[in-house]
Protein backbone atom coordinates (compact mmCIF):
# COMPACT_ATOMS: atom_id res chain seq x y z
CA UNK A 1 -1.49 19.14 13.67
CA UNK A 2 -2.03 19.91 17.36
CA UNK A 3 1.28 20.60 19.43
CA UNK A 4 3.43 18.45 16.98
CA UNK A 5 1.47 15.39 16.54
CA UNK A 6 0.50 13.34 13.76
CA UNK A 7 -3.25 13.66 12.84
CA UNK A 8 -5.50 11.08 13.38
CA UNK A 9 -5.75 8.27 10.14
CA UNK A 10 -7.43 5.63 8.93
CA UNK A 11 -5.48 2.89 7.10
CA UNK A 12 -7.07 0.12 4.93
CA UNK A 13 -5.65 -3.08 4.86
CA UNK A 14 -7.19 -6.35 3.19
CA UNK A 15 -6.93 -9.89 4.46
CA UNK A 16 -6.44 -12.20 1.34
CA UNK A 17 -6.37 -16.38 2.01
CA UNK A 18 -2.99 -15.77 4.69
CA UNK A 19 -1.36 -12.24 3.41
CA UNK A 20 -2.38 -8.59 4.16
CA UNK A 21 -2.58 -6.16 1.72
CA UNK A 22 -2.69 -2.47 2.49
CA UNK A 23 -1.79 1.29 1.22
CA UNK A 24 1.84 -0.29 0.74
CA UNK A 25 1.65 -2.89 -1.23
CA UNK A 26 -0.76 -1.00 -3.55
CA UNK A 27 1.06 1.56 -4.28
CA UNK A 28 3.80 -0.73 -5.53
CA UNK A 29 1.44 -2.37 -7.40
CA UNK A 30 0.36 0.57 -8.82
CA UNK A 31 4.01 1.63 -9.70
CA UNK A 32 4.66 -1.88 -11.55
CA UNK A 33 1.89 -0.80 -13.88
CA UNK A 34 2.98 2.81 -14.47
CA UNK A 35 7.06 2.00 -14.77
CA UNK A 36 6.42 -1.30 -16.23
CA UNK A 37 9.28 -2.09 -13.97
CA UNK A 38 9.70 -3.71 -10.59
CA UNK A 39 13.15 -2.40 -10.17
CA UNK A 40 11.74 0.95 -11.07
CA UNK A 41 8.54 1.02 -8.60
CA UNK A 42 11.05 0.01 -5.67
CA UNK A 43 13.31 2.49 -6.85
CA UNK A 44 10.38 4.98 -6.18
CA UNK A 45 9.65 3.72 -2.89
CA UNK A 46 12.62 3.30 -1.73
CA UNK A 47 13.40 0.04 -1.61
CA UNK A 48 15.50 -2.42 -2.97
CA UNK A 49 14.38 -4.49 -5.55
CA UNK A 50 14.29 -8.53 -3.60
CA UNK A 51 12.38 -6.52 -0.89
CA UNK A 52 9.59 -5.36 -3.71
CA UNK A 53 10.01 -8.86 -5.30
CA UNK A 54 8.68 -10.34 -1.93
CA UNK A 55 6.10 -7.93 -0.91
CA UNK A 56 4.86 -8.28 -4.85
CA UNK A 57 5.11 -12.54 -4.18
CA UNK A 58 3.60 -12.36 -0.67
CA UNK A 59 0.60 -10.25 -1.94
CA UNK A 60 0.05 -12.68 -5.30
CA UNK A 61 -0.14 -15.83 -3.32
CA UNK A 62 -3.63 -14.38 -1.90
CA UNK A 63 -4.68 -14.40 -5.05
CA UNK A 64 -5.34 -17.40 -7.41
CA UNK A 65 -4.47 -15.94 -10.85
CA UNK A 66 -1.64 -13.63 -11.31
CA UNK A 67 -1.52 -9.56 -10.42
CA UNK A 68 1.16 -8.75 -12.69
CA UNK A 69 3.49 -10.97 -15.14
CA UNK A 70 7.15 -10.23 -15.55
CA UNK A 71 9.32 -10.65 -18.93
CA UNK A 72 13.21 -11.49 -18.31
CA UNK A 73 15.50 -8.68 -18.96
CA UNK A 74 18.38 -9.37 -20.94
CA UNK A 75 18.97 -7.79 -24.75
CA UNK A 76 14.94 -7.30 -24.89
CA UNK A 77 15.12 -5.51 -21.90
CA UNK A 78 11.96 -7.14 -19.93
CA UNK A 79 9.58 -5.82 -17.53
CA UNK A 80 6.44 -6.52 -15.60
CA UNK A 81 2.55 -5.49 -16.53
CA UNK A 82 -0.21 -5.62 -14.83
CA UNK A 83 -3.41 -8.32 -15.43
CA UNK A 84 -6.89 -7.40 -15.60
CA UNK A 85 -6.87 -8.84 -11.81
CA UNK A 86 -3.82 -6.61 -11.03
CA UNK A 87 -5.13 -3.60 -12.46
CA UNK A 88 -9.09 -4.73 -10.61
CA UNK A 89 -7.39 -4.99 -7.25
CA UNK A 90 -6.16 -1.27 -7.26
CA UNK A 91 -9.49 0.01 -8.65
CA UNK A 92 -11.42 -1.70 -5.56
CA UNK A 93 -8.84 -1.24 -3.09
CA UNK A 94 -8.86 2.71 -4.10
CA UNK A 95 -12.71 3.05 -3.93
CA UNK A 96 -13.05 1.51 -0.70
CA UNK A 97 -10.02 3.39 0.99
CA UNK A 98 -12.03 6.70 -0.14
CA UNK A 99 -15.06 4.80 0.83
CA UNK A 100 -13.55 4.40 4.68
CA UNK A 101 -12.04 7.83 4.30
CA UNK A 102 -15.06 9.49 3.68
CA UNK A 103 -17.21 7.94 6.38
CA UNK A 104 -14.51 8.17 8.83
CA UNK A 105 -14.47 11.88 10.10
CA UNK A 106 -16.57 12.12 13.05
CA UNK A 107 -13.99 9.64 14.56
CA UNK A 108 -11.03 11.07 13.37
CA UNK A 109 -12.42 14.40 14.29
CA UNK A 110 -13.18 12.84 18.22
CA UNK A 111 -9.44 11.51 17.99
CA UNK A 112 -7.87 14.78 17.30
CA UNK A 113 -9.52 16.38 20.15
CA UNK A 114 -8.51 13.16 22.76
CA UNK A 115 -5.47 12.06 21.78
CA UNK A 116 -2.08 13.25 23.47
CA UNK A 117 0.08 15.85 22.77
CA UNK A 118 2.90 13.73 22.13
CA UNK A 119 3.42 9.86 22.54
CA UNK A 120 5.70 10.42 25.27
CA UNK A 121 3.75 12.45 27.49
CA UNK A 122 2.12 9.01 29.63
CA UNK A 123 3.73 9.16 32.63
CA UNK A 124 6.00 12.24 32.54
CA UNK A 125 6.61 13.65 35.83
């Protein structure tokens, strides 16, 4: 970091039919498929579980077949897996944000070296 600040980034985010997927959404993605639990992903992220629920919804209705398919709790205690699609979408998404990551340091490297020293230095007197 230089004098406090954040380095530099690159973030990769996806435009599918009207939603945006990014780093987010992945990762909760990614959770549903290791937890095999919505509940449980949010849980790990932070979040309550009807905010997970509709980032999980917003990012599916990009899509025409499903990401992930959920079983009602209950007795049988339910859960939600991953498709083929679901588990396809993190795969790609991963190997082109290392893709962009890994082409991106000569600007990130420019950045660091241009941008200020803290956001709230502009027009400090």
């Amino acid at each position: 970091m230089k004098n406090g600040t954040k380095n530099p980034g690159v973030r990769t985010k996806l435009f599918v039919a009207n939603e945006t997927i990014g780093v987010g959404k992945i990762k909760l993605l990614q959770l549903v498929g290791e937890t095999g639990s919505i509940s449980a992903a949010a849980r790990q992220m932070g979040m309550n579980y009807r905010r997970a629920w509709f980032l999980l919804d917003s990012m599916q209705s990009g899509f025409s077949d499903p990401l992930f398919e959920t079983e009602r709790g209950g007795k049988a205690r339910g859960g939600a897996t991953l498709t083929p699609l679901g588990q396809e979408l993190i795969k790609r998404y991963t190997a082109h944000a290392k893709l962009i990551d890994s082409q991106s340091s000569d600007i990130l490297v420019w950045l660091l070296g241009v941008q200020a020293s803290q956001p709230s230095d502009r027009g400090a007197s």
